[in-house]
N, C-alpha and C. Protein backbone atom coordinates (compact mmCIF):
# COMPACT_ATOMS: atom_id res chain seq x y z
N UNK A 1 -1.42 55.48 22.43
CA UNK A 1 -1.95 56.27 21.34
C UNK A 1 -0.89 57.27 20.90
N UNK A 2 -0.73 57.31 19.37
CA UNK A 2 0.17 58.24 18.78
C UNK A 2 -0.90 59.45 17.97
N UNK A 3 -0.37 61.04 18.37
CA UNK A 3 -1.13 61.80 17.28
C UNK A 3 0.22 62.56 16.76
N UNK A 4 0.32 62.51 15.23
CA UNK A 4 1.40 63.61 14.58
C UNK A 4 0.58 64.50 13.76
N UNK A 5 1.69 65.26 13.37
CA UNK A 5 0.31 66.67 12.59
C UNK A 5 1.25 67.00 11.61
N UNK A 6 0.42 67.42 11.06
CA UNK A 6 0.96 68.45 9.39
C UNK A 6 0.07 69.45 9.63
N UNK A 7 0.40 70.54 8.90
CA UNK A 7 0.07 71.58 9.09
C UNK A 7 0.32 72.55 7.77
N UNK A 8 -0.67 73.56 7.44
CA UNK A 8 -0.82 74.38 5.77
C UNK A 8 -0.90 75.33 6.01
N UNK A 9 -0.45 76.11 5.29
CA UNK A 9 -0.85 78.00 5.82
C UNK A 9 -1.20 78.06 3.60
N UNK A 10 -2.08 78.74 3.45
CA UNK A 10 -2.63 79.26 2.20
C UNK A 10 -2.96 80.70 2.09
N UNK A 11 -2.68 81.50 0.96
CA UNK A 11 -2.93 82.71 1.28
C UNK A 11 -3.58 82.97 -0.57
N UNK A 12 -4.92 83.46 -0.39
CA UNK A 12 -5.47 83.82 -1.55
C UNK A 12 -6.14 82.95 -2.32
N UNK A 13 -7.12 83.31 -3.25
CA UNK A 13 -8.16 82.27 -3.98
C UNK A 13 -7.16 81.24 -4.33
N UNK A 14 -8.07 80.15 -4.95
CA UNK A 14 -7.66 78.69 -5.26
C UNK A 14 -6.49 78.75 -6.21
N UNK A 15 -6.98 79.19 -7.35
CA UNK A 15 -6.12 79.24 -8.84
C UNK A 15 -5.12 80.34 -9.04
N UNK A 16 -4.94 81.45 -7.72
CA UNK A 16 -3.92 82.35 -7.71
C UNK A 16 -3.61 82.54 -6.46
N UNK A 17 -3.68 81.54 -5.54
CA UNK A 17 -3.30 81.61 -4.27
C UNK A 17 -2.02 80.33 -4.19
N UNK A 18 -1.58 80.77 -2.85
CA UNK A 18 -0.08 79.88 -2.79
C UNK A 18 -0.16 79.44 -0.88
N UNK A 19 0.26 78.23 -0.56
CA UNK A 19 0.55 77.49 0.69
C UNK A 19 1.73 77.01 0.28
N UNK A 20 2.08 76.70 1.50
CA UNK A 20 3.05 75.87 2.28
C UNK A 20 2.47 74.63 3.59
N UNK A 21 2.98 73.56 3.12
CA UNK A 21 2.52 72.74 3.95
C UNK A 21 4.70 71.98 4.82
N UNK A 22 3.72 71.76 6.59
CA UNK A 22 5.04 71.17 6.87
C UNK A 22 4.75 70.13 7.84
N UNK A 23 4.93 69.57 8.53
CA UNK A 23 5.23 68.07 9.39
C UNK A 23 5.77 68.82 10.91
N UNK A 24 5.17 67.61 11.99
CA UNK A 24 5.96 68.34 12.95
C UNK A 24 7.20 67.84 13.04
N UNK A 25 7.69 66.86 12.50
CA UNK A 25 9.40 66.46 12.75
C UNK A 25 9.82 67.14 12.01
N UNK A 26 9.39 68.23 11.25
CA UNK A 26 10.39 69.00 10.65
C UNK A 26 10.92 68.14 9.36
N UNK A 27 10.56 67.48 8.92
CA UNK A 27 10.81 66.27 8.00
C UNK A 27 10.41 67.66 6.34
N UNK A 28 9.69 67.63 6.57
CA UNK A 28 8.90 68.90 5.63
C UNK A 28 8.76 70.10 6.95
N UNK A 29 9.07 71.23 5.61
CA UNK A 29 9.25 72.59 6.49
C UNK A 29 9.06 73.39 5.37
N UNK A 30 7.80 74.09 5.22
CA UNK A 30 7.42 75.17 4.21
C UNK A 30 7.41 75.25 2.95
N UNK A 31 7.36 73.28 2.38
CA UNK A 31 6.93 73.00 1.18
C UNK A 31 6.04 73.71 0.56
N UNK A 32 6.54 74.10 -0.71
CA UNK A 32 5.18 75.12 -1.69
C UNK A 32 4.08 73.95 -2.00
N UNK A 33 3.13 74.37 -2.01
CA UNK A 33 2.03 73.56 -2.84
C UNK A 33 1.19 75.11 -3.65
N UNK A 34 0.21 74.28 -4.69
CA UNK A 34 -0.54 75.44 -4.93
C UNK A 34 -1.77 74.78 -6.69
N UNK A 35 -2.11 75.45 -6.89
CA UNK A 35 -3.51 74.95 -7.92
C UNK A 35 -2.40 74.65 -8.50
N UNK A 36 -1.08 74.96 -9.25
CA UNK A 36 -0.60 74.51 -10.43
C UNK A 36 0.59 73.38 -10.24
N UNK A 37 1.04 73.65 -8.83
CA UNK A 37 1.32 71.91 -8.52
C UNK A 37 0.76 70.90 -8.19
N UNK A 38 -1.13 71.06 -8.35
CA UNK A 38 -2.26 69.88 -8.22
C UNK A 38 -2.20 69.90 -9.46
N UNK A 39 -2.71 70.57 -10.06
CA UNK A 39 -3.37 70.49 -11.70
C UNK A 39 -2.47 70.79 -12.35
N UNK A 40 -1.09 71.18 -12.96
CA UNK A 40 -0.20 71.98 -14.01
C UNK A 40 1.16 70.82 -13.06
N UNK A 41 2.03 71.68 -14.01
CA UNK A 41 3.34 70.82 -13.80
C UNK A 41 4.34 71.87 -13.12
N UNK A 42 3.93 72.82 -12.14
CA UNK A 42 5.07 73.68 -11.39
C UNK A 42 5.49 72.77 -10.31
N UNK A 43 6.62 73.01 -10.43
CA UNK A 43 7.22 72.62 -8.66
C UNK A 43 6.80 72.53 -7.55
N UNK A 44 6.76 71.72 -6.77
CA UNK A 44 5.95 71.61 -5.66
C UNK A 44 5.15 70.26 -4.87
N UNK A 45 4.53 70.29 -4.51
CA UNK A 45 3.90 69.05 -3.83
C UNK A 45 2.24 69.48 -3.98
N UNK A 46 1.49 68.51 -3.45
CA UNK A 46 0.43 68.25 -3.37
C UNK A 46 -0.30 67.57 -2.31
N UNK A 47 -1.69 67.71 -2.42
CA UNK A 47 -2.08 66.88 -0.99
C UNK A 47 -2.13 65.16 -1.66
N UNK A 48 -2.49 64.58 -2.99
CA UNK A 48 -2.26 63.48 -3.28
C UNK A 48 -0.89 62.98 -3.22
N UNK A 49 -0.02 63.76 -3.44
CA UNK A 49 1.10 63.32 -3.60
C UNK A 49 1.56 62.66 -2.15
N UNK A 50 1.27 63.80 -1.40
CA UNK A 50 1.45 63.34 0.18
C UNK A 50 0.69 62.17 0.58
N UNK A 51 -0.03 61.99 -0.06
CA UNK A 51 -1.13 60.87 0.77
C UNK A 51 -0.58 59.42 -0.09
N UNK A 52 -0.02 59.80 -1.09
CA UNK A 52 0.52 58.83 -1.27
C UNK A 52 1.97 58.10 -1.18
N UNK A 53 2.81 59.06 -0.80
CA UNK A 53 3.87 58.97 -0.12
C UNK A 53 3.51 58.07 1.33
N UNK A 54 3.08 59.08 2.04
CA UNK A 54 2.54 58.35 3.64
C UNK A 54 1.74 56.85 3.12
N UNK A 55 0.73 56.62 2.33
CA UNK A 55 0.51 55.11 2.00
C UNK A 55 0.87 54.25 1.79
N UNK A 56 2.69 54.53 1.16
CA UNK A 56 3.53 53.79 0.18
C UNK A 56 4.18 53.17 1.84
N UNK A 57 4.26 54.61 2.29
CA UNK A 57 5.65 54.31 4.02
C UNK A 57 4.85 53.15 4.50
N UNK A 58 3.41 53.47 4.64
CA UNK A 58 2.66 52.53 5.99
C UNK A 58 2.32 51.24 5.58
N UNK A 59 2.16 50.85 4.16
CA UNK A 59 2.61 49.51 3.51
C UNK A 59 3.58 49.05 3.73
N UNK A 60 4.74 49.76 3.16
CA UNK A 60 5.77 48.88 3.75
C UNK A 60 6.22 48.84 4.89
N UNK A 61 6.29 48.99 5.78
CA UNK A 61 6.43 49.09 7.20
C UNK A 61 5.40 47.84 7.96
N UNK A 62 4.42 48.27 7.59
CA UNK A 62 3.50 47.43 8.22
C UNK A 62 3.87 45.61 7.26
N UNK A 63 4.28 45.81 6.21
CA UNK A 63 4.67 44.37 5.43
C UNK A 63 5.84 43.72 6.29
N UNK A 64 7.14 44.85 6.36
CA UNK A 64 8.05 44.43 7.36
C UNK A 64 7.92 43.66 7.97
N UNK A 65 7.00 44.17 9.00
CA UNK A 65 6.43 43.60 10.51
C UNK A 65 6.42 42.47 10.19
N UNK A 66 5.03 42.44 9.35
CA UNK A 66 4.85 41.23 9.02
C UNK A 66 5.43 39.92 8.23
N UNK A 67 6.55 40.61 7.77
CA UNK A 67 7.25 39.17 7.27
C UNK A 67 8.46 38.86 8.23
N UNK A 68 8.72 39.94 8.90
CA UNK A 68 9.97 39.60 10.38
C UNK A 68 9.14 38.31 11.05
N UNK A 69 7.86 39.07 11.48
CA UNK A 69 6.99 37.99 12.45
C UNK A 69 6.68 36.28 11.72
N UNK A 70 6.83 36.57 10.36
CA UNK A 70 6.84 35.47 9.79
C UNK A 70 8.21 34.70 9.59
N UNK A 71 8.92 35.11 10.00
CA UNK A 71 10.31 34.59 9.95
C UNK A 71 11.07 34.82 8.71
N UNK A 72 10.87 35.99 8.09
CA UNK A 72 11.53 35.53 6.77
C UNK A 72 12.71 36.91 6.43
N UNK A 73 13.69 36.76 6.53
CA UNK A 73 14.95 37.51 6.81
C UNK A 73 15.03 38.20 5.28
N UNK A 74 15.92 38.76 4.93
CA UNK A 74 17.08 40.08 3.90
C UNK A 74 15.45 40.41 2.97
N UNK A 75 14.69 41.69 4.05
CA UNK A 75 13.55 42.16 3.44
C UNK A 75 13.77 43.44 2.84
N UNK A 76 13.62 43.66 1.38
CA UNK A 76 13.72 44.83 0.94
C UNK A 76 12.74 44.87 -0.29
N UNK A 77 11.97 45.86 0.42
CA UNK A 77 10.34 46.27 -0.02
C UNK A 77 10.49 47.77 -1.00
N UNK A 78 10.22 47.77 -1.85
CA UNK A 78 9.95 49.60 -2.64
C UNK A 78 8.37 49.37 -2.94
N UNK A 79 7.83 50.52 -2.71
CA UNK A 79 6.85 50.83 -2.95
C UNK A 79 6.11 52.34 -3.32
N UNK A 80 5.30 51.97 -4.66
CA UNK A 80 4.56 53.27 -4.58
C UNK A 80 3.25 53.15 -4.69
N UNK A 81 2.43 54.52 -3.92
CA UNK A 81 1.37 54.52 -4.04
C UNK A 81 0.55 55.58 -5.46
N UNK A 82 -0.07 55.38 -5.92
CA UNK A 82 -0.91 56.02 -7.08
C UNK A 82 -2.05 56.25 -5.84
N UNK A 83 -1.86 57.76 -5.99
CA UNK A 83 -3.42 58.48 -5.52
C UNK A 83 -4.26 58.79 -6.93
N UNK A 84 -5.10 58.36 -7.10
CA UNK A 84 -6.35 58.66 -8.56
C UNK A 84 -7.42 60.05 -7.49
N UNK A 85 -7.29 61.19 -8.20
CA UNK A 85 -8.21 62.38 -7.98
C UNK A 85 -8.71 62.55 -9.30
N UNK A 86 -10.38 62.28 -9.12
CA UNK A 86 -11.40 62.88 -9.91
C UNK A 86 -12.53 64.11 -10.08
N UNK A 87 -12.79 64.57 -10.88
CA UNK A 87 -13.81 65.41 -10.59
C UNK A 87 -14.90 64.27 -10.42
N UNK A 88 -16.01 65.14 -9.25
CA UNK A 88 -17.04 64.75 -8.29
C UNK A 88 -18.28 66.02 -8.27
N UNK A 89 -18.97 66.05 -9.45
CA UNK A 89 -20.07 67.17 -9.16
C UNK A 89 -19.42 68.64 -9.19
N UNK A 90 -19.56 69.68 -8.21
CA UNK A 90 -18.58 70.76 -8.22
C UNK A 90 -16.92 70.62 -7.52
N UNK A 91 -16.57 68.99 -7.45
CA UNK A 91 -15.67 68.99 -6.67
C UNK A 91 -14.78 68.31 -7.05
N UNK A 92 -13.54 67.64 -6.16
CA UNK A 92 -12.96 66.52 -6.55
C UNK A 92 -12.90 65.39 -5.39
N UNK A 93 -13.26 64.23 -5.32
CA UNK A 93 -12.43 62.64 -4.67
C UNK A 93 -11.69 62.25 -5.04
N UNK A 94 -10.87 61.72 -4.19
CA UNK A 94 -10.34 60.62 -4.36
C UNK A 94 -10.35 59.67 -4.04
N UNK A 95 -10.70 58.40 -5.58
CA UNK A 95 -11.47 57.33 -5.77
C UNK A 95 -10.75 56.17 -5.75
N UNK A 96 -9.69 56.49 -5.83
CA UNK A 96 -8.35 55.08 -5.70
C UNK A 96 -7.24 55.93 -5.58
N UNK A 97 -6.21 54.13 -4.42
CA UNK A 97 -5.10 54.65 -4.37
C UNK A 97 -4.38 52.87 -4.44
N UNK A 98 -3.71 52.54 -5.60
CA UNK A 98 -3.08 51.76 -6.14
C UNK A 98 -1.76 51.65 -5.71
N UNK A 99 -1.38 50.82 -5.24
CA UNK A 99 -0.12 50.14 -4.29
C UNK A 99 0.45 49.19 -5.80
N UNK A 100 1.79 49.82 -5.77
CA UNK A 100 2.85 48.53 -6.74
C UNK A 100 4.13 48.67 -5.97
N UNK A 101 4.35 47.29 -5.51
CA UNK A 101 5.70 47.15 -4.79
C UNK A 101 6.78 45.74 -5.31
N UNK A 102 7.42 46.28 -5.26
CA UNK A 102 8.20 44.99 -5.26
C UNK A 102 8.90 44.51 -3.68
N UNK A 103 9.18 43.04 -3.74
CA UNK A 103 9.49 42.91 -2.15
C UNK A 103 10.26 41.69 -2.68
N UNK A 104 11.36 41.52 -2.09
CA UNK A 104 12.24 40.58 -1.73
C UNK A 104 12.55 40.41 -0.52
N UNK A 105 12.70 38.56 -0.39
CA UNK A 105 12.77 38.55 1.07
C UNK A 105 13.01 36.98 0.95
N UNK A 106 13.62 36.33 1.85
CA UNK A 106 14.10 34.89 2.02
C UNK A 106 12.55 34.07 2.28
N UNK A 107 12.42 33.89 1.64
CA UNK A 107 10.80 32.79 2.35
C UNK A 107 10.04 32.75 0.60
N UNK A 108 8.92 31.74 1.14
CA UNK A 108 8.27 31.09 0.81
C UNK A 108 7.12 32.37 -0.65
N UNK A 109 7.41 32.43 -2.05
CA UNK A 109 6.49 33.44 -2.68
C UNK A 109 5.35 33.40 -2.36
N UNK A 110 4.85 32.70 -2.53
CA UNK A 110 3.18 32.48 -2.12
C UNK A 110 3.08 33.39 -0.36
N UNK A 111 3.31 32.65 0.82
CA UNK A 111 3.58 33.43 1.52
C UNK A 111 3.99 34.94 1.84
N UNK A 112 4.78 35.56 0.95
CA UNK A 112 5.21 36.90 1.15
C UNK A 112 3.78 37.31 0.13
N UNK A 113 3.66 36.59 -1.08
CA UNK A 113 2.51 37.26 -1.81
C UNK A 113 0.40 37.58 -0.72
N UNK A 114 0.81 36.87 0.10
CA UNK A 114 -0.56 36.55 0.99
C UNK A 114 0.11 37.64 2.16
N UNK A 115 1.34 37.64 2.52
CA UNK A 115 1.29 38.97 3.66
C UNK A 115 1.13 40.41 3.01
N UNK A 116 1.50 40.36 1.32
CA UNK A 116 1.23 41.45 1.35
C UNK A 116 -0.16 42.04 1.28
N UNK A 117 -0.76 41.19 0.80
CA UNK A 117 -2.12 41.54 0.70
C UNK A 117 -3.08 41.88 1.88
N UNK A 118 -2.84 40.69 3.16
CA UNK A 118 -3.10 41.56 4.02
C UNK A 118 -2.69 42.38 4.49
N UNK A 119 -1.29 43.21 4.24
CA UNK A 119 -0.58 44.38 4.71
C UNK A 119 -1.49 45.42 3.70
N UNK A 120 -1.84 45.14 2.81
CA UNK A 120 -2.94 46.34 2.07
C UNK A 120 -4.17 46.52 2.86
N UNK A 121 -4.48 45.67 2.62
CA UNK A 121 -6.36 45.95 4.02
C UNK A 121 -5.85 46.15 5.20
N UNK A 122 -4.46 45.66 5.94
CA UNK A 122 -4.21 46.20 7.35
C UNK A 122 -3.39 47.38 7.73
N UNK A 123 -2.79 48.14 6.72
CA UNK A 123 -2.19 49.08 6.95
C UNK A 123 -3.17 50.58 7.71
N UNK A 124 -2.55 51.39 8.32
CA UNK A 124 -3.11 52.58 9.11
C UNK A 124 -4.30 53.37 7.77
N UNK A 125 -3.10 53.82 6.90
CA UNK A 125 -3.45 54.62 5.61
C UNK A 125 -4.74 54.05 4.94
N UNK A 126 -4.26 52.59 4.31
CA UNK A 126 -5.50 52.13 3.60
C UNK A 126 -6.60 52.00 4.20
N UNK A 127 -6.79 51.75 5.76
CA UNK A 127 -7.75 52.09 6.41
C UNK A 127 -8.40 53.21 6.62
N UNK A 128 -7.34 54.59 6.79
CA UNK A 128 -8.29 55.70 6.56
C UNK A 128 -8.68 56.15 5.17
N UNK A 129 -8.18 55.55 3.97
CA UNK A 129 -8.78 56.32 2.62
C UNK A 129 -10.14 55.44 2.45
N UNK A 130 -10.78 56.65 1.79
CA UNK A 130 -12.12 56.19 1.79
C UNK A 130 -12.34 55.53 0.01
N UNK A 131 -11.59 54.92 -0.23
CA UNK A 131 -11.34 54.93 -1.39
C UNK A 131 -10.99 53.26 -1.75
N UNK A 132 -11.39 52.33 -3.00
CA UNK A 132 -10.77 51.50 -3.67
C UNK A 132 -9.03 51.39 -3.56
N UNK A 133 -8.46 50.61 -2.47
CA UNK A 133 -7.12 50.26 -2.37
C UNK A 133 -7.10 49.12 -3.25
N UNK A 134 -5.90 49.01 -4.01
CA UNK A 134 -5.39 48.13 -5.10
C UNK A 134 -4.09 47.80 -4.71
N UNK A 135 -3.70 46.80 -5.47
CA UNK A 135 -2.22 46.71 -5.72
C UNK A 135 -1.63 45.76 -6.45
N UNK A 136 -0.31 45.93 -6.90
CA UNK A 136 -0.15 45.09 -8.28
C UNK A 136 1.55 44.83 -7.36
N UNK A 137 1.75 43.48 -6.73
CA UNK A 137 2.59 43.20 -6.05
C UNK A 137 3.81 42.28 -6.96
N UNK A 138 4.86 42.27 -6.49
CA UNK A 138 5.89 41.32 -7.66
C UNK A 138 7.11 40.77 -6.81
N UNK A 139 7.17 40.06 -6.57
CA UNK A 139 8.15 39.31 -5.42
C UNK A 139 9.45 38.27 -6.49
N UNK A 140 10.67 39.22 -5.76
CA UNK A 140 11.17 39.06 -6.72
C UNK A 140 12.87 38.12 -5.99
């Protein structure tokens, strides 16, 4: 069993308050976030943004695997994830998170097109969002 952590410090109401979020590898270290880098265009990060970063990693990684184990050699995967946040009553969800990758790799299209798909339903991430996973794959 693996546990890693992130971690936020916030100081002050929603729409005039300011955090920092960081990672324990130190990977991130006192990134700003704040209402106007969710909603407005200031500098900064977000919690979608993050969640879709980490979705994009655990797709491809987990595709890797799976096309090594399939035998199929010179794999080079890009991927991004689209986090979709809606308003929800007094709140917000998030209701989708849309996977587009491209993947090259020595083998069979059909094949790499069928691992990726189960690399979408089997990845860590898409398993924990509670949300409509998509993806618009292109093997190239």
């Amino acid at each position: 069993m693996f546990t890693r952590s992130g971690s936020a410090i916030w100081q002050g109401g929603l729409k005039d308050g300011k955090g920092t979020v960081s990672t324990q590898s130190g990977a991130l270290k006192d990134l700003a976030y704040g209402f106007n880098t969710r909603f407005g265009d200031e500098p900064g990060t977000n919690p979608e943004e993050l969640i879709g970063a980490a979705h994009a990693a655990c797709f491809s990684m987990a595709l890797s695997n799976m096309l090594s184990q399939a035998g199929i050699g010179g794999i080079d995967i890009q991927t991004t994830s689209k986090i979709t946040l809606e308003k929800d009553g007094d709140g917000f969800t998030v209701t989708k998170a849309h996977l587009v990758t491209r993947i090259s790799g020595d083998g069979d299209k059909a094949q790499i097109e069928d691992l990726a798909r189960k690399a979408k339903e089997g990845c860590p991430i898409s398993k924990l969002l509670n949300a409509e996973v998509t993806m618009d794959a292109t093997v190239a």
